[in-house]
PDB file of N, CA and C in Angstrom:
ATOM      1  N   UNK A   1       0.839  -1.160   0.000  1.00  0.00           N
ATOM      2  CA  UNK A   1       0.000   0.000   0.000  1.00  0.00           C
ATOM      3  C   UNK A   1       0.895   1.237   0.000  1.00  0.00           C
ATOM      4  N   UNK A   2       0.624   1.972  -0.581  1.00  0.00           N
ATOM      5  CA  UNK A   2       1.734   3.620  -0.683  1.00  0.00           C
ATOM      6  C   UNK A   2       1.461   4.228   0.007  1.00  0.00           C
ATOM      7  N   UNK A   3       2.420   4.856   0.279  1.00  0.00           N
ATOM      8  CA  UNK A   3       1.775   6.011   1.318  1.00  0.00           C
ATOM      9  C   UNK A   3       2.086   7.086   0.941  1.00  0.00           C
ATOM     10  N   UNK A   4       0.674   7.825   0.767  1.00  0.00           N
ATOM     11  CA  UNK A   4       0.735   9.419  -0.227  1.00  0.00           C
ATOM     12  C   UNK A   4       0.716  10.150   0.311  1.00  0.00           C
ATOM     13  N   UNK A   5       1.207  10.938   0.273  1.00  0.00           N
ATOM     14  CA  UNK A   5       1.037  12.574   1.198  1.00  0.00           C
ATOM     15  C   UNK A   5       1.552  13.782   0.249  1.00  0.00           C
ATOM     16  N   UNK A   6       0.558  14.460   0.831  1.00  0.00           N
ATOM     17  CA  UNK A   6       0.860  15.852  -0.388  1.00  0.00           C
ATOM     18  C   UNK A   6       1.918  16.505   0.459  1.00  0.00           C
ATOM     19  N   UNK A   7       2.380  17.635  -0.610  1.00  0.00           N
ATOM     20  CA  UNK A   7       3.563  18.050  -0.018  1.00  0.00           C
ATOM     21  C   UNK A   7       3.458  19.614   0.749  1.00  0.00           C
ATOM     22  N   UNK A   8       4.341  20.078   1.344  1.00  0.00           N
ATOM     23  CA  UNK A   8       3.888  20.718   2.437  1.00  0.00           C
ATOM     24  C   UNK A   8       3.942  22.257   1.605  1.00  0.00           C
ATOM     25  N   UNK A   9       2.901  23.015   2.003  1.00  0.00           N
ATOM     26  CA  UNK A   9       3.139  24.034   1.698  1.00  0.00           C
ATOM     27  C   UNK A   9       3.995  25.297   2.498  1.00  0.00           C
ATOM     28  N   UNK A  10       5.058  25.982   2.108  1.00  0.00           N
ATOM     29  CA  UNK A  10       5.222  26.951   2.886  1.00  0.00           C
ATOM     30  C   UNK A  10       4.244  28.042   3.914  1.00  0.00           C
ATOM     31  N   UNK A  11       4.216  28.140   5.474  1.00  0.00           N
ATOM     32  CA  UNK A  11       2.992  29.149   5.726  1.00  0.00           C
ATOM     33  C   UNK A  11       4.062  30.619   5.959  1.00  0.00           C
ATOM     34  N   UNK A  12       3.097  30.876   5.125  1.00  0.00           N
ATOM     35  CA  UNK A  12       3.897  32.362   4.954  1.00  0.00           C
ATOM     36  C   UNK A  12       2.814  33.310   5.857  1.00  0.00           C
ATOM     37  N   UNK A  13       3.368  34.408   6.333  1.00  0.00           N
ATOM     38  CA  UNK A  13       2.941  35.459   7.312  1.00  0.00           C
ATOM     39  C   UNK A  13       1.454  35.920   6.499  1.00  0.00           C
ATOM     40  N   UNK A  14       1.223  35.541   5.248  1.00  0.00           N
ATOM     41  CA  UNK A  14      -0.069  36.230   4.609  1.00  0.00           C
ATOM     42  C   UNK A  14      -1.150  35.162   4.958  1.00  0.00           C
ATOM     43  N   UNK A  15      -2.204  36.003   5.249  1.00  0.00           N
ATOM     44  CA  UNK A  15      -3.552  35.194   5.483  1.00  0.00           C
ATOM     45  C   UNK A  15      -4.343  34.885   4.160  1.00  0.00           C
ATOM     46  N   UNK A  16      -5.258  33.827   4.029  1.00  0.00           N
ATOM     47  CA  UNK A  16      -6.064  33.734   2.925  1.00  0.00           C
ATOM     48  C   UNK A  16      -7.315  33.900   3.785  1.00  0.00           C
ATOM     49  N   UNK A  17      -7.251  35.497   3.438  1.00  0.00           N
ATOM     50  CA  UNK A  17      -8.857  35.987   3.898  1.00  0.00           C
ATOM     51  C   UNK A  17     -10.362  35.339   3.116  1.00  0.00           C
ATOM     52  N   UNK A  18     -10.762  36.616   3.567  1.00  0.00           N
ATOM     53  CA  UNK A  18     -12.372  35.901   3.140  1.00  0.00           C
ATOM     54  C   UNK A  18     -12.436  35.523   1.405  1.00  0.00           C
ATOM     55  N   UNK A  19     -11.805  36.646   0.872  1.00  0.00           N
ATOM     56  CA  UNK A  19     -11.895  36.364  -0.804  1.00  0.00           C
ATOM     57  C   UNK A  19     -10.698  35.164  -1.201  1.00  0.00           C
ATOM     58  N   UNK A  20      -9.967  34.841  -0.611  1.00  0.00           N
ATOM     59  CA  UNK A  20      -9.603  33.486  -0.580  1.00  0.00           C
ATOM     60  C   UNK A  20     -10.129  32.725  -0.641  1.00  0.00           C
ATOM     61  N   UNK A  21     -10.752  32.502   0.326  1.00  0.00           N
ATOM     62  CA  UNK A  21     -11.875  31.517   0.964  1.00  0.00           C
ATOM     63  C   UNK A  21     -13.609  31.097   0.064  1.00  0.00           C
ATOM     64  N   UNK A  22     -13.533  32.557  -0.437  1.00  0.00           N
ATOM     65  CA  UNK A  22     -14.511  32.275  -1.596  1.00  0.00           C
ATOM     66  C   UNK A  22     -13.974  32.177  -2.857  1.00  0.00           C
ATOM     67  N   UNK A  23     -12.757  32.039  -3.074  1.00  0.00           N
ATOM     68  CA  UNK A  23     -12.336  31.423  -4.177  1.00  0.00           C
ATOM     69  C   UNK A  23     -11.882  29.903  -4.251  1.00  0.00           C
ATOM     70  N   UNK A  24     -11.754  29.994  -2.979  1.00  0.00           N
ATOM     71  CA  UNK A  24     -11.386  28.519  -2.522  1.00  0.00           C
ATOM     72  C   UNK A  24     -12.809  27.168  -3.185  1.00  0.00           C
ATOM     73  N   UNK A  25     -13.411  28.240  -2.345  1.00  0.00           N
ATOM     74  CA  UNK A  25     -15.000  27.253  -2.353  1.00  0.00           C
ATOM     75  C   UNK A  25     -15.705  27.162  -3.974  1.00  0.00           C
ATOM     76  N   UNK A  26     -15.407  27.973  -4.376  1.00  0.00           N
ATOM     77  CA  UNK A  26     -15.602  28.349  -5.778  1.00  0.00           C
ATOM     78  C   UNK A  26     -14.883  27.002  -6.909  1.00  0.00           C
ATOM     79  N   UNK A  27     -13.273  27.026  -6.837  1.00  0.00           N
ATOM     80  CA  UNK A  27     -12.635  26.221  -7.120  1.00  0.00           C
ATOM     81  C   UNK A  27     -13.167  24.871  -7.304  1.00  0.00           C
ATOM     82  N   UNK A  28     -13.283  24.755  -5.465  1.00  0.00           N
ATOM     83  CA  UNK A  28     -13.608  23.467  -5.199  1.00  0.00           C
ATOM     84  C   UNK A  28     -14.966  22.627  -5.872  1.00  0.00           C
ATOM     85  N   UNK A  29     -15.915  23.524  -6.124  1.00  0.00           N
ATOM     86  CA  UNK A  29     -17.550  23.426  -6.782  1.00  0.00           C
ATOM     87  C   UNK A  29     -17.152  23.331  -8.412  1.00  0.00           C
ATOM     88  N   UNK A  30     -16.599  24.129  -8.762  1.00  0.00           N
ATOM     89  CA  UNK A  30     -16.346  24.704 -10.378  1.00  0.00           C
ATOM     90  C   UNK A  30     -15.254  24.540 -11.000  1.00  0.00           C
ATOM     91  N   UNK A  31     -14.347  24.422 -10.644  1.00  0.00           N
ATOM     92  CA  UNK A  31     -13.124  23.684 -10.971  1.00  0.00           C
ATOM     93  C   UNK A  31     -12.448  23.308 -10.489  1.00  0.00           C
ATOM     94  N   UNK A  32     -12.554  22.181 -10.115  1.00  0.00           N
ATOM     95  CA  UNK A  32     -12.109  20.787  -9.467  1.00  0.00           C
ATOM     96  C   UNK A  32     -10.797  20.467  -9.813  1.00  0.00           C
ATOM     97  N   UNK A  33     -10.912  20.331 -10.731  1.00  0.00           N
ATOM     98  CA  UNK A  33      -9.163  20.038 -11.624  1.00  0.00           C
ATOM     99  C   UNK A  33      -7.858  20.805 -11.497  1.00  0.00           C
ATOM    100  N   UNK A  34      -8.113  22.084 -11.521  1.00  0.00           N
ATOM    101  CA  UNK A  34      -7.565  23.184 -11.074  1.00  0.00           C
ATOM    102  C   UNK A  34      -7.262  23.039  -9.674  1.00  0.00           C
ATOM    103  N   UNK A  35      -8.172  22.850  -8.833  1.00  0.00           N
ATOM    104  CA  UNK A  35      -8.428  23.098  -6.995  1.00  0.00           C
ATOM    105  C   UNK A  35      -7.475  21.860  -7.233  1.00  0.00           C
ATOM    106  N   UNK A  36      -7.192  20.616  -7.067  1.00  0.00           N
ATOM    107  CA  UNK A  36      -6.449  19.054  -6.853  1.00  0.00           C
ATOM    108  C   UNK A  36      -4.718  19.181  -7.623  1.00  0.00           C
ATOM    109  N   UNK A  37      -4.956  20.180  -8.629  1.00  0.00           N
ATOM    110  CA  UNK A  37      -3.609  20.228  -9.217  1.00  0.00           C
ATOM    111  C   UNK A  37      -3.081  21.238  -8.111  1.00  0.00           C
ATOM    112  N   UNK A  38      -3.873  22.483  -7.867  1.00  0.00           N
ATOM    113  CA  UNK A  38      -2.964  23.223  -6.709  1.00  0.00           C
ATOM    114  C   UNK A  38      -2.580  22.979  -5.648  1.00  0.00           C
ATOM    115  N   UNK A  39      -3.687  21.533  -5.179  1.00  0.00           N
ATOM    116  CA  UNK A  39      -3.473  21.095  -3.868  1.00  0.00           C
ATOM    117  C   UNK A  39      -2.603  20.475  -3.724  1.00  0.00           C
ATOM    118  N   UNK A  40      -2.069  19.263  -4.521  1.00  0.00           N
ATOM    119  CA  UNK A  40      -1.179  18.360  -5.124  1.00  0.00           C
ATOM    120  C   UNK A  40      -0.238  18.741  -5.257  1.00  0.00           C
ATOM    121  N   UNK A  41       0.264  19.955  -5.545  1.00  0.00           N
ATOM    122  CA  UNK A  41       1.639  20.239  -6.059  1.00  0.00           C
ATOM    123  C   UNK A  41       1.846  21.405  -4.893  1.00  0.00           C
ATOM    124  N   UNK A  42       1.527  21.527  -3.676  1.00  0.00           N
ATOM    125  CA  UNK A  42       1.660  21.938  -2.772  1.00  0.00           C
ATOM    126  C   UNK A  42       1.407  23.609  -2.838  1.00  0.00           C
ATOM    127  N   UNK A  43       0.821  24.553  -3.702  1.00  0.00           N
ATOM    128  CA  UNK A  43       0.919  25.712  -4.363  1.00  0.00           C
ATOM    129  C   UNK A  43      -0.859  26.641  -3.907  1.00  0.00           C
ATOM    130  N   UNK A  44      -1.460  25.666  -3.405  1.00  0.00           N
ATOM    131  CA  UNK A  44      -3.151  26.054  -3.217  1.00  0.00           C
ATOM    132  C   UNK A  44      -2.883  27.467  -2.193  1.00  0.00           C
ATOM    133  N   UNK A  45      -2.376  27.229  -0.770  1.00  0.00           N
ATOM    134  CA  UNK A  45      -2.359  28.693  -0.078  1.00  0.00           C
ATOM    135  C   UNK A  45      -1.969  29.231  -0.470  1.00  0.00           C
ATOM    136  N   UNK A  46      -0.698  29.511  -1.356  1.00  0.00           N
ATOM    137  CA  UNK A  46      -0.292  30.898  -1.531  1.00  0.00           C
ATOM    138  C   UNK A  46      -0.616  31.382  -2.936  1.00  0.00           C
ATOM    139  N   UNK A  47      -1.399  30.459  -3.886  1.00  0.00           N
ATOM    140  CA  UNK A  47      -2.317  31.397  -4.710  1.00  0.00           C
ATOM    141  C   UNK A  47      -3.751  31.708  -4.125  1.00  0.00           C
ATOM    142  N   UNK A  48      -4.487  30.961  -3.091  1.00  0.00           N
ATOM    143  CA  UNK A  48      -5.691  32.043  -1.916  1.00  0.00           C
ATOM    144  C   UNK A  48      -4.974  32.997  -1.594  1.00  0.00           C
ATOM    145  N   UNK A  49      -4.083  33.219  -1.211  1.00  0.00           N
ATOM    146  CA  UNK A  49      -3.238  34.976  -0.510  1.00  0.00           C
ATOM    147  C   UNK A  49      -3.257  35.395  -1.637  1.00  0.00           C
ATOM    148  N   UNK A  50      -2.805  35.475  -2.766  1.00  0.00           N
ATOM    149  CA  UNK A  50      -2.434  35.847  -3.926  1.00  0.00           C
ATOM    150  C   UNK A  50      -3.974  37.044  -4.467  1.00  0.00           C
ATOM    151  N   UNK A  51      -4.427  35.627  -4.603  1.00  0.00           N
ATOM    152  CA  UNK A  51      -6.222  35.884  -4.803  1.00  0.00           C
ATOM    153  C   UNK A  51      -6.835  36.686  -3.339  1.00  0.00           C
ATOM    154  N   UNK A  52      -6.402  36.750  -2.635  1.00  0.00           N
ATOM    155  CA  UNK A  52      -7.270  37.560  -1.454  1.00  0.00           C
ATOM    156  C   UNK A  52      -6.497  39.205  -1.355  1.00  0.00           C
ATOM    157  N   UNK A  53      -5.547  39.222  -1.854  1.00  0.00           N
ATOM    158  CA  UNK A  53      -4.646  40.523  -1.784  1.00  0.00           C
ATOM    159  C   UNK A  53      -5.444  41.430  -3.256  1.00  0.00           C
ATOM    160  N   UNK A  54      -5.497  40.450  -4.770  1.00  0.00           N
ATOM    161  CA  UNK A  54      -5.641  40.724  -5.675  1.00  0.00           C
ATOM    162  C   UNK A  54      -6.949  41.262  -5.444  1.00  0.00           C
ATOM    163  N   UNK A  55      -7.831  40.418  -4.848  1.00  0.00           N
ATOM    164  CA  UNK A  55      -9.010  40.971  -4.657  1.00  0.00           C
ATOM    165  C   UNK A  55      -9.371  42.905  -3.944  1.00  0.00           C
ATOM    166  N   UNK A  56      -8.902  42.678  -2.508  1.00  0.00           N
ATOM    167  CA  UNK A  56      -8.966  43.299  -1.559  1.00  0.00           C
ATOM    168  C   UNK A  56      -8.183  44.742  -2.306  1.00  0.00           C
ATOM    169  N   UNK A  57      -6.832  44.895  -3.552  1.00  0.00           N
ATOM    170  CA  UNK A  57      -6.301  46.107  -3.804  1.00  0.00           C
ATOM    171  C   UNK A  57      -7.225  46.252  -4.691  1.00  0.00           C
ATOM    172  N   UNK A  58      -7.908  45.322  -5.801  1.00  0.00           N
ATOM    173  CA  UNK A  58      -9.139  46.130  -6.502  1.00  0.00           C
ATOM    174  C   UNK A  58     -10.006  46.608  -6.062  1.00  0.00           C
ATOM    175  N   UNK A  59     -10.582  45.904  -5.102  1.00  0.00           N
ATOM    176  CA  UNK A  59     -11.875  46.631  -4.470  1.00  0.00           C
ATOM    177  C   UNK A  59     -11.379  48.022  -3.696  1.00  0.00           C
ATOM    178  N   UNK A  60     -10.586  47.844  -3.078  1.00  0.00           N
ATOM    179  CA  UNK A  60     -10.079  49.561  -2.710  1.00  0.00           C
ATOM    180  C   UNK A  60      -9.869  50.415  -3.921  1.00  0.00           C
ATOM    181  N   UNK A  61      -9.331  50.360  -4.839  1.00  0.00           N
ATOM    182  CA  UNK A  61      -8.904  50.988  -6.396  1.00  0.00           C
ATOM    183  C   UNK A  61     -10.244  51.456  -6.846  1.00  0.00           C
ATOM    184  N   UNK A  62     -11.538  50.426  -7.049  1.00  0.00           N
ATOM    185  CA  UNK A  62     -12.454  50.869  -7.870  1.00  0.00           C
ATOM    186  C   UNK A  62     -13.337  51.594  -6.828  1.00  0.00           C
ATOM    187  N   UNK A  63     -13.590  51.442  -5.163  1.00  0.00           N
ATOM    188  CA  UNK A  63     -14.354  52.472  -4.468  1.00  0.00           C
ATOM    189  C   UNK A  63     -13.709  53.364  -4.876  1.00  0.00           C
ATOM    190  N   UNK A  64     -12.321  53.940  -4.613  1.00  0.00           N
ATOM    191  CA  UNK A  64     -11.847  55.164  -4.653  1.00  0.00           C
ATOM    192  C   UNK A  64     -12.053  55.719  -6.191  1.00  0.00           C
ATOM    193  N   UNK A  65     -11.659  55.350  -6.895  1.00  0.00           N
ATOM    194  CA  UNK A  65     -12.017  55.914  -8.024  1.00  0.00           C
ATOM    195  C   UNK A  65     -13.857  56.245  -8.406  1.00  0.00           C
ATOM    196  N   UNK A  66     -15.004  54.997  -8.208  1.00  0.00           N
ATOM    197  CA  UNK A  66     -16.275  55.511  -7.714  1.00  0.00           C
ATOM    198  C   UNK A  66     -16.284  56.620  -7.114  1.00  0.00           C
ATOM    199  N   UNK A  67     -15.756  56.672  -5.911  1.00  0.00           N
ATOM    200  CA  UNK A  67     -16.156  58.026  -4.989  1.00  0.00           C
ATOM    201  C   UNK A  67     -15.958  59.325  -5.395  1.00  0.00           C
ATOM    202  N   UNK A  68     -14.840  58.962  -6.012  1.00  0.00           N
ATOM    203  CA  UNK A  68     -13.720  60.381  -6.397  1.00  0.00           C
ATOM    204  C   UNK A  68     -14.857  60.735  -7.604  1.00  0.00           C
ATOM    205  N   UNK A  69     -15.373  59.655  -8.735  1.00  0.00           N
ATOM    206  CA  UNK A  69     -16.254  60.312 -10.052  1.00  0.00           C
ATOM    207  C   UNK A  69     -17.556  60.874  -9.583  1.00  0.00           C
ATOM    208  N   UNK A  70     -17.810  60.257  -8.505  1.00  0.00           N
ATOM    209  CA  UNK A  70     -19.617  60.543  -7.874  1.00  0.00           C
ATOM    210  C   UNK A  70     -19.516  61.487  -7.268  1.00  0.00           C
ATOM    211  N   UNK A  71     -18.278  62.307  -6.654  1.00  0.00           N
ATOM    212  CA  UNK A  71     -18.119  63.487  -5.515  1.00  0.00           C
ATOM    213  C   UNK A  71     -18.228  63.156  -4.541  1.00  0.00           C
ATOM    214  N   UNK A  72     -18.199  62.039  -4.205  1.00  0.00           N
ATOM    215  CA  UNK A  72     -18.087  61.854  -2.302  1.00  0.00           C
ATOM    216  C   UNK A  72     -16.669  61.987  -1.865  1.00  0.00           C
ATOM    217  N   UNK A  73     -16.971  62.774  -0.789  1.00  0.00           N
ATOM    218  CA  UNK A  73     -15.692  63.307  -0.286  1.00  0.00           C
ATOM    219  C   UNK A  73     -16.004  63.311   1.187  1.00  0.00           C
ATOM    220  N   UNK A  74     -14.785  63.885   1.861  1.00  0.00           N
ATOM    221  CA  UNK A  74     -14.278  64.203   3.268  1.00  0.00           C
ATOM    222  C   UNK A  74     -15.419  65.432   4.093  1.00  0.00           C
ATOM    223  N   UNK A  75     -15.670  66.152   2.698  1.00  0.00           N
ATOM    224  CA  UNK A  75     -16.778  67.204   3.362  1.00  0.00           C
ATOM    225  C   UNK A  75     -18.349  67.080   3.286  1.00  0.00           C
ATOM    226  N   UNK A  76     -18.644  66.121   2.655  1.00  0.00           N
ATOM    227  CA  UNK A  76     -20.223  65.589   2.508  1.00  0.00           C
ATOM    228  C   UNK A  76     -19.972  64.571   3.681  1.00  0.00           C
ATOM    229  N   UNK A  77     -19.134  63.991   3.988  1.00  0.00           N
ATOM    230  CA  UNK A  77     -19.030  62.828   5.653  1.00  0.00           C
ATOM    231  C   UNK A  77     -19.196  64.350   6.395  1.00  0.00           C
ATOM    232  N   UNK A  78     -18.351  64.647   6.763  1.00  0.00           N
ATOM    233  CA  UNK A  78     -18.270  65.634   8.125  1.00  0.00           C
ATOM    234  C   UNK A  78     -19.681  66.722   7.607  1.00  0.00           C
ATOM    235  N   UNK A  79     -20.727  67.050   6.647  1.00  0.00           N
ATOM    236  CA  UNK A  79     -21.727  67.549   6.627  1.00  0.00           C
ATOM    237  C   UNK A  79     -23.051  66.640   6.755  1.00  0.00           C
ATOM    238  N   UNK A  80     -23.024  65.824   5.897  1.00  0.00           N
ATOM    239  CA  UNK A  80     -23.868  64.579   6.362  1.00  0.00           C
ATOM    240  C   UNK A  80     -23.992  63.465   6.492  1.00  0.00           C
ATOM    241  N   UNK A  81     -23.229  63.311   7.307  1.00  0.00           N
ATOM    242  CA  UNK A  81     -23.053  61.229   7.529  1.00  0.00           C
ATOM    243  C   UNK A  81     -24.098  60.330   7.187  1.00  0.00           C
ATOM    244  N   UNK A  82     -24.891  60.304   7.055  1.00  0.00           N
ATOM    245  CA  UNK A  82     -26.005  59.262   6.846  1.00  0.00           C
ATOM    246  C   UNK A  82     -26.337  59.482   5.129  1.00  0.00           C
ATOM    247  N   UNK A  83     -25.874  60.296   4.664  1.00  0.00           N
ATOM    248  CA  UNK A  83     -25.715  60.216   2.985  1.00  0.00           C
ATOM    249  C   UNK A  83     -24.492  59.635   2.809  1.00  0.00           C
ATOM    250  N   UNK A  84     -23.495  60.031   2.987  1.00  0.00           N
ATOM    251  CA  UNK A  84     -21.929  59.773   3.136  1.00  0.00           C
ATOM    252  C   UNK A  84     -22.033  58.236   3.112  1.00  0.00           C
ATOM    253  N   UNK A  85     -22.940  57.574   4.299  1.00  0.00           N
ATOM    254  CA  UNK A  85     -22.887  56.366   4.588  1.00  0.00           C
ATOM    255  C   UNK A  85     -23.686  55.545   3.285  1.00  0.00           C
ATOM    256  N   UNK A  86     -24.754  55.711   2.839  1.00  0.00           N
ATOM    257  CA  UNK A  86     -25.386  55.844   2.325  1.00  0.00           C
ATOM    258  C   UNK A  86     -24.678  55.320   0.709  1.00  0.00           C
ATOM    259  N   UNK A  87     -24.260  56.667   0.485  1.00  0.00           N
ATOM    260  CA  UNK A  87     -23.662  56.043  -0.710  1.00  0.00           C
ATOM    261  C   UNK A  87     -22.294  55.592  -1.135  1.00  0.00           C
ATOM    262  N   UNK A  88     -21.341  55.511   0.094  1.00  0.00           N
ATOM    263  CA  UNK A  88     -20.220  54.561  -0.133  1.00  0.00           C
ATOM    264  C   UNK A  88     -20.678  53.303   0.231  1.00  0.00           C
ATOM    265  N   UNK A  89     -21.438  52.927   0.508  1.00  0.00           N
ATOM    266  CA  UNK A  89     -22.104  51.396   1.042  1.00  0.00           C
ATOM    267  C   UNK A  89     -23.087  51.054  -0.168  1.00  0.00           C
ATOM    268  N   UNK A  90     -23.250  52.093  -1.250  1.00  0.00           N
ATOM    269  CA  UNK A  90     -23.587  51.804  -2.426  1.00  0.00           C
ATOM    270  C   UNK A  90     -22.468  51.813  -3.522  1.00  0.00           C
ATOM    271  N   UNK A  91     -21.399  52.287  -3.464  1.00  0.00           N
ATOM    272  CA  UNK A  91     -20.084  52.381  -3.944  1.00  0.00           C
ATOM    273  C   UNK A  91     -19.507  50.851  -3.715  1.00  0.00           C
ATOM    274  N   UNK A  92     -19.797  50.302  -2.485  1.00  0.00           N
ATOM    275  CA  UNK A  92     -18.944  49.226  -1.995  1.00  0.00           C
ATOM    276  C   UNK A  92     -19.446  48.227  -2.369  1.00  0.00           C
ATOM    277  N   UNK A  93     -20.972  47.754  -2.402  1.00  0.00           N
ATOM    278  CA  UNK A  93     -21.908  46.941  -2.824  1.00  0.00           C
ATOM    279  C   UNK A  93     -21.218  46.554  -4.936  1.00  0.00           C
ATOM    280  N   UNK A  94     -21.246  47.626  -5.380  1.00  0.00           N
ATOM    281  CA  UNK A  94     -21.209  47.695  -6.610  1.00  0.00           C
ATOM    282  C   UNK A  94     -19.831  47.564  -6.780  1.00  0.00           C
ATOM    283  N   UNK A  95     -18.725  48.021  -6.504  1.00  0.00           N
ATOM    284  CA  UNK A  95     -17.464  47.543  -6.264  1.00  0.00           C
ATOM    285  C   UNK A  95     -17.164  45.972  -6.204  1.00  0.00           C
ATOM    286  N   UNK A  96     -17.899  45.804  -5.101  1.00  0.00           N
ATOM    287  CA  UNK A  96     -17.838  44.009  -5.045  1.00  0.00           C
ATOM    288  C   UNK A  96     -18.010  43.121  -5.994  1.00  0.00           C
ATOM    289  N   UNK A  97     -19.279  43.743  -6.347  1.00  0.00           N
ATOM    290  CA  UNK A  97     -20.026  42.873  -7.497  1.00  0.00           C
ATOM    291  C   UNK A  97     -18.881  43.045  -9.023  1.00  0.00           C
ATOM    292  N   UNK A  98     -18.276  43.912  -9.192  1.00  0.00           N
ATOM    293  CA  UNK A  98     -17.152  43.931 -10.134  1.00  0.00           C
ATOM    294  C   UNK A  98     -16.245  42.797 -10.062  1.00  0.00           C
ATOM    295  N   UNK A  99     -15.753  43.075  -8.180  1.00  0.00           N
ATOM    296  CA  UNK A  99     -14.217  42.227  -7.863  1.00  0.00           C
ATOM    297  C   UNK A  99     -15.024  40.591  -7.928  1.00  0.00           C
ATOM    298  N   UNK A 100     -15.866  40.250  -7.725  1.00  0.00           N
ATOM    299  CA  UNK A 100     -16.301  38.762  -7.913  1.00  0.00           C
ATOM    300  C   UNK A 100     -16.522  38.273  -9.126  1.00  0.00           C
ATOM    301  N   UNK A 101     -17.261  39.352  -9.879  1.00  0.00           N
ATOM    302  CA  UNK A 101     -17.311  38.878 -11.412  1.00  0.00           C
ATOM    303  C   UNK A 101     -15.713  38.897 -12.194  1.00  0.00           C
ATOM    304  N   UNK A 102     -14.771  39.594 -11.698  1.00  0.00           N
ATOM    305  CA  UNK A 102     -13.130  39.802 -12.222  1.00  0.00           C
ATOM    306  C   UNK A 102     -12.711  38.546 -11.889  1.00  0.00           C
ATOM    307  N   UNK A 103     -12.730  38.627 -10.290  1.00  0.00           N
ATOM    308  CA  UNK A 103     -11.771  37.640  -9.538  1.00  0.00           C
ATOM    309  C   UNK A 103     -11.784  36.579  -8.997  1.00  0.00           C
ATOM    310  N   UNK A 104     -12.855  36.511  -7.981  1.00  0.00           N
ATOM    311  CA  UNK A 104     -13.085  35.509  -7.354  1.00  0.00           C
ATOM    312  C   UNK A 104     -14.180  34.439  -8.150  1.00  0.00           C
ATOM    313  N   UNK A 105     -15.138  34.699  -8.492  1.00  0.00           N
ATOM    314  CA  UNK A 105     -15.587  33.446  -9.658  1.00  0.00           C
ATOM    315  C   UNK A 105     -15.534  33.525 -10.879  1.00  0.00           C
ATOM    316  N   UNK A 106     -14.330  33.539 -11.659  1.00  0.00           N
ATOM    317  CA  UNK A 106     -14.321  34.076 -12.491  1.00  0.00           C
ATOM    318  C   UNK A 106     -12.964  32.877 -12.775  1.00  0.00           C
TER     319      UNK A 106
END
């Protein structure tokens, strides 16, 4: 009988956050082949970090650039917070929906 064992991956100081984690699960459902070759060849965590960093600098990139085209700024927060809130939480919503269709199931 053999005895198999996959091989170890380096843990490096980077976390595989949440968009990791939903790429992970993603993988695992939708491409299978892909998910077993990364696992197999010891390489799966540090393309989730990869993918959770990639994610996390777009989604900051495209709010800021949203905000900056729509005029939300520093002085509509400190005049009215509950718009402010309002529509960067509509900035962020729509942001997301970009970085998932780019990145994470994709």
């Amino acid at each position: 009988m053999p005895d198999l064992t996959l091989p170890e991956e380096p843990k490096e100081k980077r976390t595989n956050g949440i968009y990791g984690e939903r790429h992970c699960k993603f993988l695992k459902e939708h491409r299978k082949v892909m998910y077993w070759d990364l696992l197999t060849q010891g390489k799966l965590y540090s393309y989730l970090c990869d993918v959770d960093e990639q994610a996390r600098n777009r989604l900051e990139h495209i709010t800021k650039q949203m905000a900056e085209k729509e005029g939300i700024n520093e002085q509509l927060k400190s005049e009215n917070q509950m718009e402010w809130i309002g529509k960067m939480t509509n900035i962020r919503n729509r942001a997301m929906e970009i970085v998932n269709h780019e990145i994470i199931y994709a």
